[in-house]
N, C-alpha and C. Protein backbone atom coordinates (compact mmCIF):
# COMPACT_ATOMS: atom_id res chain seq x y z
N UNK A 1 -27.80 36.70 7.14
CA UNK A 1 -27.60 35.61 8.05
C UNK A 1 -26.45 34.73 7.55
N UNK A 2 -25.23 34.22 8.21
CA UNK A 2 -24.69 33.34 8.03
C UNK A 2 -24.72 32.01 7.39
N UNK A 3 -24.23 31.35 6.71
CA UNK A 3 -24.33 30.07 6.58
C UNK A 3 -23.47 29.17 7.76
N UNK A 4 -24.25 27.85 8.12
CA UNK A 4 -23.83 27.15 8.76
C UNK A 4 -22.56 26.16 8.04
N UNK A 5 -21.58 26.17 8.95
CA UNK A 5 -20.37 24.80 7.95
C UNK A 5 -21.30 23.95 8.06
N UNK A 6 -20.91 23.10 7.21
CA UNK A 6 -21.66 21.33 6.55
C UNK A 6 -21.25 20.61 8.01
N UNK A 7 -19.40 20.76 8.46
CA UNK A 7 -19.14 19.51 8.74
C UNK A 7 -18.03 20.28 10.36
N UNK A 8 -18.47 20.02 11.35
CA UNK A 8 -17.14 20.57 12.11
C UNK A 8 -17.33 19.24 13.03
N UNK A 9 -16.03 18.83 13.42
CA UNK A 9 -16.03 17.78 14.48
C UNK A 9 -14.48 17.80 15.08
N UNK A 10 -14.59 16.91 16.17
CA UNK A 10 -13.10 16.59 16.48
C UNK A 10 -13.49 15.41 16.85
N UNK A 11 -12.41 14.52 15.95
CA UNK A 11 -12.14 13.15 16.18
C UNK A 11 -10.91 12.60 16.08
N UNK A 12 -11.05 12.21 17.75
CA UNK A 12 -9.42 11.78 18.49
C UNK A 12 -9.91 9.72 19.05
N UNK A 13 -8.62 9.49 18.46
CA UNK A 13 -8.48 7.67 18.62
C UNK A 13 -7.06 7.74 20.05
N UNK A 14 -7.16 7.05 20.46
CA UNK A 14 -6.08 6.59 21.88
C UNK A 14 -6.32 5.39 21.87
N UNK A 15 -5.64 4.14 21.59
CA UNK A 15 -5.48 2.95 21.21
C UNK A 15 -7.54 2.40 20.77
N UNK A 16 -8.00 1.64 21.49
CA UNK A 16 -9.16 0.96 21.34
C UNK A 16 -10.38 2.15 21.86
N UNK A 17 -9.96 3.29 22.10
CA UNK A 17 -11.03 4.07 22.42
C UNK A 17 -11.31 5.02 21.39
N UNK A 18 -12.51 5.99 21.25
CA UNK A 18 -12.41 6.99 20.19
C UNK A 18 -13.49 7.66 20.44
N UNK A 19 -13.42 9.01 20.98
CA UNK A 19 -14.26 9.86 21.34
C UNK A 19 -14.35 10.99 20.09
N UNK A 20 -15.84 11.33 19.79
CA UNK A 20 -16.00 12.10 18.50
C UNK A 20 -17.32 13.29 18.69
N UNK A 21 -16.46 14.15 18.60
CA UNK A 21 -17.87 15.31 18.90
C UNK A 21 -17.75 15.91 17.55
N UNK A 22 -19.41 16.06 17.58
CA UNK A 22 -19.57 16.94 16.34
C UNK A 22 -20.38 17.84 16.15
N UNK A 23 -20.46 19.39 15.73
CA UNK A 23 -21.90 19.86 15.74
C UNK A 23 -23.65 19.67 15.49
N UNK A 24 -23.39 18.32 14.30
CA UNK A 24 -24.92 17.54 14.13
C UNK A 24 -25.03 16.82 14.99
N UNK A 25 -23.68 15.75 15.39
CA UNK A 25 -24.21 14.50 15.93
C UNK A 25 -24.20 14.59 17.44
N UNK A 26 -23.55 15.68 18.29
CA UNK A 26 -23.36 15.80 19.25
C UNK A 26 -22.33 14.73 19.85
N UNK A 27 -22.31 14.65 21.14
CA UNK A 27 -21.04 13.55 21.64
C UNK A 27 -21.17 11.94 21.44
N UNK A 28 -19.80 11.58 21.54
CA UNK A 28 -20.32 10.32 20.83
C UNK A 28 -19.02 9.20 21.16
N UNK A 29 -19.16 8.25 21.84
CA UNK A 29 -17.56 7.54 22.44
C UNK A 29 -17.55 5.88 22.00
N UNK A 30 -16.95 5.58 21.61
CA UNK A 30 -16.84 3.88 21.30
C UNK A 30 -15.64 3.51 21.89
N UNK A 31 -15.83 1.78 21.87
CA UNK A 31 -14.51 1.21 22.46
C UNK A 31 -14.57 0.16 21.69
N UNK A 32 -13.59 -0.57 21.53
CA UNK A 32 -13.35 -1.79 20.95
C UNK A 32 -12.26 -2.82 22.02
N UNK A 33 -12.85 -3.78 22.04
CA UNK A 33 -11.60 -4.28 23.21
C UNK A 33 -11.56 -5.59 21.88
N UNK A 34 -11.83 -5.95 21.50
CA UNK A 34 -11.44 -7.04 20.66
C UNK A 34 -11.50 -6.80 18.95
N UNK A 35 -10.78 -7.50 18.32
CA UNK A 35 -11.22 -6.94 16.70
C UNK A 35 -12.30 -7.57 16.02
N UNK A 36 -13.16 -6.55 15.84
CA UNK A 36 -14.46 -6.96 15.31
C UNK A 36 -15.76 -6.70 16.17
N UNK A 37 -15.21 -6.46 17.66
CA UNK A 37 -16.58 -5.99 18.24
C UNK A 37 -16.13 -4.62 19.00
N UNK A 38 -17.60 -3.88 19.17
CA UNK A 38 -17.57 -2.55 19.01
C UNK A 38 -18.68 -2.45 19.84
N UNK A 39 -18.31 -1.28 21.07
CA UNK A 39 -19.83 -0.87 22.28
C UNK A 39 -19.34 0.65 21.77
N UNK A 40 -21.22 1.24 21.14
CA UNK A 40 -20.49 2.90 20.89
C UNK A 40 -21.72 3.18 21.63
N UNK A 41 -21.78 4.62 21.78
CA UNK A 41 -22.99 5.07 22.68
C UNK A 41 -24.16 5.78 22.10
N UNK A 42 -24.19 5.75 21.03
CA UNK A 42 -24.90 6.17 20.17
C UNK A 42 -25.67 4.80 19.47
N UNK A 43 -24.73 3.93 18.93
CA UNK A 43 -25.27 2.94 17.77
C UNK A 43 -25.08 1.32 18.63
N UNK A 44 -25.10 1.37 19.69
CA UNK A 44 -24.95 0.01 20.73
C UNK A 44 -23.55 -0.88 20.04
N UNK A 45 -24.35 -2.39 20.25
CA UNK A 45 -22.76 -2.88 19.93
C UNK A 45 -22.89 -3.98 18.47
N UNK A 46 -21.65 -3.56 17.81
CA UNK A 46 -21.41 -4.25 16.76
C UNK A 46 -20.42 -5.63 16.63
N UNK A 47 -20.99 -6.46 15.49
CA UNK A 47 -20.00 -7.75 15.89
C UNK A 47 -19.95 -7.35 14.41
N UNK A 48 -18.48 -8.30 13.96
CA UNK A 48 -18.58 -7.87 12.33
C UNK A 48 -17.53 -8.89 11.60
N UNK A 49 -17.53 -9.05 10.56
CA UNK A 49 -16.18 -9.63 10.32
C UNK A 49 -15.84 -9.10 8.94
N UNK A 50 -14.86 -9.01 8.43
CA UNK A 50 -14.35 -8.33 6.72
C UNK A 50 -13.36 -8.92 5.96
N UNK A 51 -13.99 -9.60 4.91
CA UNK A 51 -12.63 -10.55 4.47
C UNK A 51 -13.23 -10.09 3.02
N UNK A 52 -11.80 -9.61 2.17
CA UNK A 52 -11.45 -9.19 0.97
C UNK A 52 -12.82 -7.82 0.56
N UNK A 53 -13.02 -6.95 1.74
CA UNK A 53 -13.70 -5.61 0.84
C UNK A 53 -14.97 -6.10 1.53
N UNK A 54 -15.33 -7.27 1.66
CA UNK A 54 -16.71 -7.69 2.55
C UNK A 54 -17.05 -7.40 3.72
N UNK A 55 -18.18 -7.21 4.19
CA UNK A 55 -18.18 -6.85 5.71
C UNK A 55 -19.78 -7.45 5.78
N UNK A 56 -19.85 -8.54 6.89
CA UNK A 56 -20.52 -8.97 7.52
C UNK A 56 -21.01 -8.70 8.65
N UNK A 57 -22.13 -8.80 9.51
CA UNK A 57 -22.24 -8.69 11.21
C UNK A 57 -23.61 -7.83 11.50
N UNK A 58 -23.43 -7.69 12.85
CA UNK A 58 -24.81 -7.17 14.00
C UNK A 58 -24.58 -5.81 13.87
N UNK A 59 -25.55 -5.07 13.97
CA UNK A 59 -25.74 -3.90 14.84
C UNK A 59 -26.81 -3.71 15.25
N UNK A 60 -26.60 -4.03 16.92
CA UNK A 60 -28.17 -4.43 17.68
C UNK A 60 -29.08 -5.05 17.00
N UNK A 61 -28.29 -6.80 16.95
CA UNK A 61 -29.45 -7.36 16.12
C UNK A 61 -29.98 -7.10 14.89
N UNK A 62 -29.36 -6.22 13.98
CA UNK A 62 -29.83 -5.83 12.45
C UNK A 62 -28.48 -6.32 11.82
N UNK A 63 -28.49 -6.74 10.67
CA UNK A 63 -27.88 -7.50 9.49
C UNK A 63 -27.27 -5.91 8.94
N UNK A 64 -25.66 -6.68 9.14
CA UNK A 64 -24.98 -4.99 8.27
C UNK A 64 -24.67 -5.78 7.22
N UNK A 65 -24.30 -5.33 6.02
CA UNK A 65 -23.90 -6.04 4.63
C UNK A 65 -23.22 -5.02 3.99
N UNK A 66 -21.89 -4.94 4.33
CA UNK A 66 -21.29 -3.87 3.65
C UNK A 66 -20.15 -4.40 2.50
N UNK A 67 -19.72 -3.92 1.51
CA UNK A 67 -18.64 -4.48 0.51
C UNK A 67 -18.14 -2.86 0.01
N UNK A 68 -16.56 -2.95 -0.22
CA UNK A 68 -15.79 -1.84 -0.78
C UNK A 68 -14.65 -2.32 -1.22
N UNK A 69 -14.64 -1.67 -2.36
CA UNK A 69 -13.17 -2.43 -2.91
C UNK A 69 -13.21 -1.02 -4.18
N UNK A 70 -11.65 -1.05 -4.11
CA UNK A 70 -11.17 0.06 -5.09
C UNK A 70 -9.98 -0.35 -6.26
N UNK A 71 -10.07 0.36 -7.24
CA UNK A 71 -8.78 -0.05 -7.81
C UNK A 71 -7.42 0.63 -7.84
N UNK A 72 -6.24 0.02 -7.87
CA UNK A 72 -5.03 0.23 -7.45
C UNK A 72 -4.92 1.97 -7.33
N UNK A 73 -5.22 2.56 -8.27
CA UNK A 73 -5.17 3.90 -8.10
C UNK A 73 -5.86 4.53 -7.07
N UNK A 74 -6.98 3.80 -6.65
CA UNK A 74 -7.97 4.01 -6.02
C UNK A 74 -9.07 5.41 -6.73
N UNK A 75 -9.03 5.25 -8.11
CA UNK A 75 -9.98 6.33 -9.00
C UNK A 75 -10.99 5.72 -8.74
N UNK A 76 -11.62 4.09 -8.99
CA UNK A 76 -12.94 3.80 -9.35
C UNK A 76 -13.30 2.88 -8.14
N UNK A 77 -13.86 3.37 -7.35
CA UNK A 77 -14.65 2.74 -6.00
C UNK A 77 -15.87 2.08 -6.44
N UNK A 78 -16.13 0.30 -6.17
CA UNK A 78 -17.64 -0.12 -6.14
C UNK A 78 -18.09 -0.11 -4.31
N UNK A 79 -19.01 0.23 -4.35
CA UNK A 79 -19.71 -0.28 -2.87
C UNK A 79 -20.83 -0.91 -2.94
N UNK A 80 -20.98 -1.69 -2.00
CA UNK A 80 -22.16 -3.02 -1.71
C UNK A 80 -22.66 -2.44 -0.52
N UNK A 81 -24.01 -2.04 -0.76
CA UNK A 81 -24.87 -2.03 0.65
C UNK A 81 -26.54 -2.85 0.28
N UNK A 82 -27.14 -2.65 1.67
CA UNK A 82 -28.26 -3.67 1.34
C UNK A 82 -29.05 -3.14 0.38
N UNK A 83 -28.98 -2.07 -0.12
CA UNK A 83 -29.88 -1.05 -1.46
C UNK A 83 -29.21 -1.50 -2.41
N UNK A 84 -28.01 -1.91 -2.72
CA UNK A 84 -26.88 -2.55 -4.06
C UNK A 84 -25.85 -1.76 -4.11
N UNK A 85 -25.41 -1.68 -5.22
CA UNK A 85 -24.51 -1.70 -5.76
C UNK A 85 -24.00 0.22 -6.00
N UNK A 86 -22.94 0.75 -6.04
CA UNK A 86 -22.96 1.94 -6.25
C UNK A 86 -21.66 1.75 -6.76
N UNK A 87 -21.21 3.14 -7.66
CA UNK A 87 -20.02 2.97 -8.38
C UNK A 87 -19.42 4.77 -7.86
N UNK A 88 -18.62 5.31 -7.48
CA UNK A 88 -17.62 6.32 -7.65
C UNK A 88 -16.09 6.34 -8.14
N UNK A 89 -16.07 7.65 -8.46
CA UNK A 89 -14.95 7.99 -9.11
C UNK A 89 -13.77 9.12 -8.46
N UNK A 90 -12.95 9.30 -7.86
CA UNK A 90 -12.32 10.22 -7.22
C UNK A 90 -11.81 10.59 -8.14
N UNK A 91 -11.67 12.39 -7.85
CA UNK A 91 -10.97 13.30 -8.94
C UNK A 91 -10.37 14.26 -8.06
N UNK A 92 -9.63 15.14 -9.18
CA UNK A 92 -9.48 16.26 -8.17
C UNK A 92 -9.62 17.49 -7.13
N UNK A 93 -11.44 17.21 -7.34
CA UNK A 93 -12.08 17.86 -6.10
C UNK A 93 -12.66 16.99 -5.60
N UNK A 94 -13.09 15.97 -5.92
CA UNK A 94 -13.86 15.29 -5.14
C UNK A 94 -13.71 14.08 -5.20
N UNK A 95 -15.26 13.14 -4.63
CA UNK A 95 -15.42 11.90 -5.38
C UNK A 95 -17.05 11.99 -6.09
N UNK A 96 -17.07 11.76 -6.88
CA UNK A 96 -18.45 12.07 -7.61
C UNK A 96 -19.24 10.59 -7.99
N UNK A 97 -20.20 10.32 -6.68
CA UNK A 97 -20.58 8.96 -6.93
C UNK A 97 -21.70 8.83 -8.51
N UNK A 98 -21.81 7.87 -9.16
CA UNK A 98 -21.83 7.81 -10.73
C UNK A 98 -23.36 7.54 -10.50
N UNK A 99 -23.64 6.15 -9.88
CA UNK A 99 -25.15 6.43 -9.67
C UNK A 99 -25.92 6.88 -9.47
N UNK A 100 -25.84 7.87 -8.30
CA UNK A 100 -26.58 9.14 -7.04
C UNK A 100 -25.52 9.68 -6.99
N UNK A 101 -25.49 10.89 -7.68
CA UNK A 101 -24.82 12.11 -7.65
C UNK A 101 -25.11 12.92 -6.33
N UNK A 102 -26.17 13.01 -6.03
CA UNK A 102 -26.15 13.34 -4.45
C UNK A 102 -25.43 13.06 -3.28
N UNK A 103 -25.22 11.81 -3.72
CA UNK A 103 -24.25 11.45 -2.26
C UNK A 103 -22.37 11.47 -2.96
N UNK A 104 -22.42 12.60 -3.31
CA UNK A 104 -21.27 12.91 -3.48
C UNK A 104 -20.48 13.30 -2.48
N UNK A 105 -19.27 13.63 -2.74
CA UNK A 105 -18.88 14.67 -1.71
C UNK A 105 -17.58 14.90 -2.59
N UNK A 106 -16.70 16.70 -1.72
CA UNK A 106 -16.20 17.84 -2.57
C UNK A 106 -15.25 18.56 -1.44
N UNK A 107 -13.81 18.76 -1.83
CA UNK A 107 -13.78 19.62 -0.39
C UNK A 107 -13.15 21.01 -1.41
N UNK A 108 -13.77 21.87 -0.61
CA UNK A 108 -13.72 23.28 -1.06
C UNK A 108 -13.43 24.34 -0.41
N UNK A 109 -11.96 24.79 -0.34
CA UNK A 109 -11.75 25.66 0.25
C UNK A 109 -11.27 25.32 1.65
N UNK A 110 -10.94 23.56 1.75
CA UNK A 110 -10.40 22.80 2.79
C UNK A 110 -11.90 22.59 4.11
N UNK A 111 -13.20 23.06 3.47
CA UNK A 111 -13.97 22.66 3.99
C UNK A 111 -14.81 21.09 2.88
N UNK A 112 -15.26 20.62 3.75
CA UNK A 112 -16.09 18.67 3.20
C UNK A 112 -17.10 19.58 3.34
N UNK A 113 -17.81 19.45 1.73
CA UNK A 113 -19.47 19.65 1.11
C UNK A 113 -20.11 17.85 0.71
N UNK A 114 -20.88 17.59 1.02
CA UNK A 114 -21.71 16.75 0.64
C UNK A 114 -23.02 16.32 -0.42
N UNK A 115 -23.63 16.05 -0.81
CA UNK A 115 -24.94 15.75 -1.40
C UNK A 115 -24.61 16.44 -2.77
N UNK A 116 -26.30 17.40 -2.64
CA UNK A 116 -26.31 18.17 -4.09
C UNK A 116 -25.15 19.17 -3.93
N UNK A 117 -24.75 20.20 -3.07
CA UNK A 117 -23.88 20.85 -3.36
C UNK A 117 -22.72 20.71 -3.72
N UNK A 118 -21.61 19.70 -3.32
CA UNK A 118 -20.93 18.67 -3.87
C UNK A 118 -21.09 18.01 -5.08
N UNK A 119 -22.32 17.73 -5.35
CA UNK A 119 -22.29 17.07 -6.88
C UNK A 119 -21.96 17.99 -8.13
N UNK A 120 -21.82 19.07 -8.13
CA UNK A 120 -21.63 19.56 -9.40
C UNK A 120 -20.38 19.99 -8.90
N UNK A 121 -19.77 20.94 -7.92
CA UNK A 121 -18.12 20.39 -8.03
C UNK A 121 -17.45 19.33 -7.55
N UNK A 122 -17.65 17.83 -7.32
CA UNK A 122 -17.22 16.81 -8.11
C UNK A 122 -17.39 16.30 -9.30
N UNK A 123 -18.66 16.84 -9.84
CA UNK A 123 -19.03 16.43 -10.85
C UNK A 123 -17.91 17.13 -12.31
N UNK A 124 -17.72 18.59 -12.15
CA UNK A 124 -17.07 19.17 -12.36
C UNK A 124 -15.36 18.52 -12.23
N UNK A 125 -14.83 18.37 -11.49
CA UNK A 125 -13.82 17.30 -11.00
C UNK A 125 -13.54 16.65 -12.30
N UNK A 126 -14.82 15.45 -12.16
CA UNK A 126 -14.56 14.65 -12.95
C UNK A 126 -14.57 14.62 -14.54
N UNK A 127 -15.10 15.82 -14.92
CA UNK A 127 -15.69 16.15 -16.20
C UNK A 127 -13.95 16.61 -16.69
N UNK A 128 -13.78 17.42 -15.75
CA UNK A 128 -12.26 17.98 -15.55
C UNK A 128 -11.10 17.15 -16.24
N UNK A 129 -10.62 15.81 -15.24
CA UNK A 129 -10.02 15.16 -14.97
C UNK A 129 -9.97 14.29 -16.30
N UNK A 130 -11.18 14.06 -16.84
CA UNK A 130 -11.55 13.43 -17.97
C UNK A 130 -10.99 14.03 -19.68
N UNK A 131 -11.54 15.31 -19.56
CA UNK A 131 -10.73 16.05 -20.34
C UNK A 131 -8.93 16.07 -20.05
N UNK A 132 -8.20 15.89 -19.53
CA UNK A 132 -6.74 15.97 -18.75
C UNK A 132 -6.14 14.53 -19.37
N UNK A 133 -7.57 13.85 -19.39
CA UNK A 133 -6.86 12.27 -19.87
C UNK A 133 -7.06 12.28 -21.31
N UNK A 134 -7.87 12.44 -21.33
CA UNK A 134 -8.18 12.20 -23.41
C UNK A 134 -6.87 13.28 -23.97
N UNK A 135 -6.62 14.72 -23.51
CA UNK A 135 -5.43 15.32 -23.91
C UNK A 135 -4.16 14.37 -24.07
N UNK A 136 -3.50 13.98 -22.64
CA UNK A 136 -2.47 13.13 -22.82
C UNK A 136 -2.54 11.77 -23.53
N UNK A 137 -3.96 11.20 -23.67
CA UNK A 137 -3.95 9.89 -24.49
C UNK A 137 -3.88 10.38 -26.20
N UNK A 138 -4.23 11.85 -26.51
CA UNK A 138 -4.25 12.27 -27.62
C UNK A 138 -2.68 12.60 -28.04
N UNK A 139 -1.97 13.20 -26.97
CA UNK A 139 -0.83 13.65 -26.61
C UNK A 139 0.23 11.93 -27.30
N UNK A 140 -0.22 11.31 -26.28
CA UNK A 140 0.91 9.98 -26.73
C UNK A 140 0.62 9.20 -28.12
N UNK A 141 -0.92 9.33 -28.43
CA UNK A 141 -1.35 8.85 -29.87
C UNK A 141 -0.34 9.41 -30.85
N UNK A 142 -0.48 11.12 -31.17
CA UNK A 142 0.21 11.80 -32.35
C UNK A 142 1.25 10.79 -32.04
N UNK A 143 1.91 11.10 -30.62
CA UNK A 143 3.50 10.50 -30.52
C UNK A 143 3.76 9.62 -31.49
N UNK A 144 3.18 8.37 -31.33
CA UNK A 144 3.11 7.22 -31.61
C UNK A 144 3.04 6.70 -33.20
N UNK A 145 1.50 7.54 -33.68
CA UNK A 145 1.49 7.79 -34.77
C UNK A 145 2.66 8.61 -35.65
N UNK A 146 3.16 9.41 -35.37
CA UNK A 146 4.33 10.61 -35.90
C UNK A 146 5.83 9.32 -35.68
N UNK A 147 5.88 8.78 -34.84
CA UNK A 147 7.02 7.57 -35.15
C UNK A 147 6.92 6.62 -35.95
N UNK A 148 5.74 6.30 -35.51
CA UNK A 148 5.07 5.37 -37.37
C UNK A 148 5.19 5.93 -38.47
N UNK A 149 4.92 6.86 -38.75
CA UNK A 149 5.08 7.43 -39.85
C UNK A 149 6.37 7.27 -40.46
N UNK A 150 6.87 8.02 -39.22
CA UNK A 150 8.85 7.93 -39.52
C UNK A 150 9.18 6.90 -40.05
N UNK A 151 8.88 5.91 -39.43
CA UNK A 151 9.12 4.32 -39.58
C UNK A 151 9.26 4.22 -41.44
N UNK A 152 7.70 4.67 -41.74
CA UNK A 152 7.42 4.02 -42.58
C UNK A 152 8.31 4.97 -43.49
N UNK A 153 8.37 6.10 -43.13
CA UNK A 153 8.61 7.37 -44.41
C UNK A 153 10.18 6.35 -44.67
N UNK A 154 11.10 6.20 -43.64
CA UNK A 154 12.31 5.55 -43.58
C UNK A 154 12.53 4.59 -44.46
N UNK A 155 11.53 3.67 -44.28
CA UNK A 155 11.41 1.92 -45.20
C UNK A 155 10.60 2.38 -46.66
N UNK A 156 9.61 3.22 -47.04
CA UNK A 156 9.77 3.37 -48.24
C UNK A 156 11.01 4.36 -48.73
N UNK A 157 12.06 5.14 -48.30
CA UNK A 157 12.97 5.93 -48.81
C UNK A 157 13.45 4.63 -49.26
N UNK A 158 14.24 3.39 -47.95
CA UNK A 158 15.31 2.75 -48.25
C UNK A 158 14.73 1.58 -49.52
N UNK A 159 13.32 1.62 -49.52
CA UNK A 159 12.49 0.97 -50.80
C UNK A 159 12.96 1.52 -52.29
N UNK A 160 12.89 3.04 -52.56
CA UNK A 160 12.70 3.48 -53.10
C UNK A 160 14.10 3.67 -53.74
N UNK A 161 15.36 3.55 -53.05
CA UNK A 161 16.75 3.82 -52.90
C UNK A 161 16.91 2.27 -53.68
N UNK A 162 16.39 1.36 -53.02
CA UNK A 162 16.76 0.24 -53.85
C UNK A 162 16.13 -0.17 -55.04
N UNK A 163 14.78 0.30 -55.42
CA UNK A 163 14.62 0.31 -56.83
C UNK A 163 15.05 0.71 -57.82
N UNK A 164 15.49 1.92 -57.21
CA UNK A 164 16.48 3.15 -58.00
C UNK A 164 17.73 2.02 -58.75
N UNK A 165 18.30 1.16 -57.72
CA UNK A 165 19.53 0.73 -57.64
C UNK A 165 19.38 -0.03 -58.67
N UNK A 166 18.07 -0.83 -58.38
CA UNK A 166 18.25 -1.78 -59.40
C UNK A 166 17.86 -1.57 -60.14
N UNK A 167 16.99 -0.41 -60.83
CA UNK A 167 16.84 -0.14 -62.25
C UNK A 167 17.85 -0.29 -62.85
N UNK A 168 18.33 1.09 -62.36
CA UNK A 168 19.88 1.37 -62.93
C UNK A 168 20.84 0.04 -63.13
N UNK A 169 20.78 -0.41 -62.18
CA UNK A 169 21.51 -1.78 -62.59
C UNK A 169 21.19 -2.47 -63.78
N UNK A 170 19.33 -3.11 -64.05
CA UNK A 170 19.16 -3.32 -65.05
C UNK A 170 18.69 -2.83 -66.28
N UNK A 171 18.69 -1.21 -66.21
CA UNK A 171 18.82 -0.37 -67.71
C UNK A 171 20.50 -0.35 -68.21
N UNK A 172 21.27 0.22 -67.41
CA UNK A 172 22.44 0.47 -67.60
C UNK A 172 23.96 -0.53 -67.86
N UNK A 173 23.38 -1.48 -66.23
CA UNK A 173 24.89 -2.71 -66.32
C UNK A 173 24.56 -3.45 -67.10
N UNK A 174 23.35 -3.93 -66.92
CA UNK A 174 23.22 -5.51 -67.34
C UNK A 174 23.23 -5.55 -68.74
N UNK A 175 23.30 -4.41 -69.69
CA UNK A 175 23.46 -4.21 -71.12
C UNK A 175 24.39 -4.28 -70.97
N UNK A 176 25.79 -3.47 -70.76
CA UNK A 176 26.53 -3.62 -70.55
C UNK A 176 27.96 -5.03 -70.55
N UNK A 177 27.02 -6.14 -69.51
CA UNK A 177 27.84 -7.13 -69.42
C UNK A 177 27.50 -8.05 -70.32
N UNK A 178 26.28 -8.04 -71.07
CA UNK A 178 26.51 -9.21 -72.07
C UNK A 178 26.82 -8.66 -73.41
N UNK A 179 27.22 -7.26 -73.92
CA UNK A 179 28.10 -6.54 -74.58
C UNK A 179 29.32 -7.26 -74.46
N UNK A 180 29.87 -7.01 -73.60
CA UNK A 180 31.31 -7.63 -73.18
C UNK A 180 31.55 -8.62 -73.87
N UNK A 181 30.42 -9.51 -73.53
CA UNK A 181 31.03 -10.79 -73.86
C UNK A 181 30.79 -11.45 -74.96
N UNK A 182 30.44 -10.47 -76.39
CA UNK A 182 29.70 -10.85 -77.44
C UNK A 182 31.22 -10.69 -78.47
């Protein structure tokens, strides 16, 4: 027997409209005529507002509480929902959320996997990605270290060049000049 794909849909936007069919969810159309409110036919209508990653508002009368914010790279995602707090990490297969590994997701083979099957190749991803960094941070350490060294090997030679100097100066000259003058 076949396996079923996880994920097939087509989803097309034309200014404030957006019609979305999918094999789970079946058909599905929203509109937006203003920013911030939303009539879909599935989930009724939303009022909302989002200032800095926050998201406030209705959906049919229920309290949404959403928060997302990423950092510049966009590697380490926090999200705020009414359950708390969740942390992910995007890599190069996936994003492998850190708390609930289940609600991961993975694309493989240019198909989107989700949940547990997803979690071990994102998880993988990240285990990946991780190793890739400690190499090059090991990579620029020697660097770093191996110029230090230089540094130093340099300043004790030119140390060592001038003790020389001045031994010699004071085994050899400095007898020498008050000879002279005796």
């Amino acid at each position: 027997m076949a396996k079923k794909l996880k994920r097939v849909e087509i989803n097309e936007k034309e200014g404030p409209v957006r019609v979305r069919v999918s094999r789970t969810a079946g058909l599905n159309a929203s509109v937006s005529p203003l920013k911030g409110f939303t009539l879909n036919t599935k989930h009724g209508a939303r009022v909302s507002k989002t200032y800095k990653g926050l998201t406030l508002g209705l959906q049919n009368f229920t309290s949404v509480v959403r928060g997302r914010w990423s950092t510049k790279g966009e590697g380490l995602n926090i999200n705020l929902s009414k359950s708390g707090f969740s942390a992910s990490v995007k890599n190069s297969l996936g994003t492998f959320n850190l708390r609930n590994p289940n609600r991961s997701s993975a694309t493989f083979a240019g198909i989107q996997i989700r949940g547990k099957n997803a979690a071990w190749v994102a998880g993988f991803g990240f285990i990946f990605d991780v190793i890739i960094i400690f190499v090059k941070l090991s990579i620029v350490i020697i660097k770093r270290i191996s110029l230090i060294t230089a540094w130093v090997m340099v300043a004790i030679w030119n140390l060592l060049k001038l003790l020389a100097s001045t031994t010699i100066f004071l085994i050899l000259d400095l007898p020498r000049q008050f000879k002279r003058k005796e």
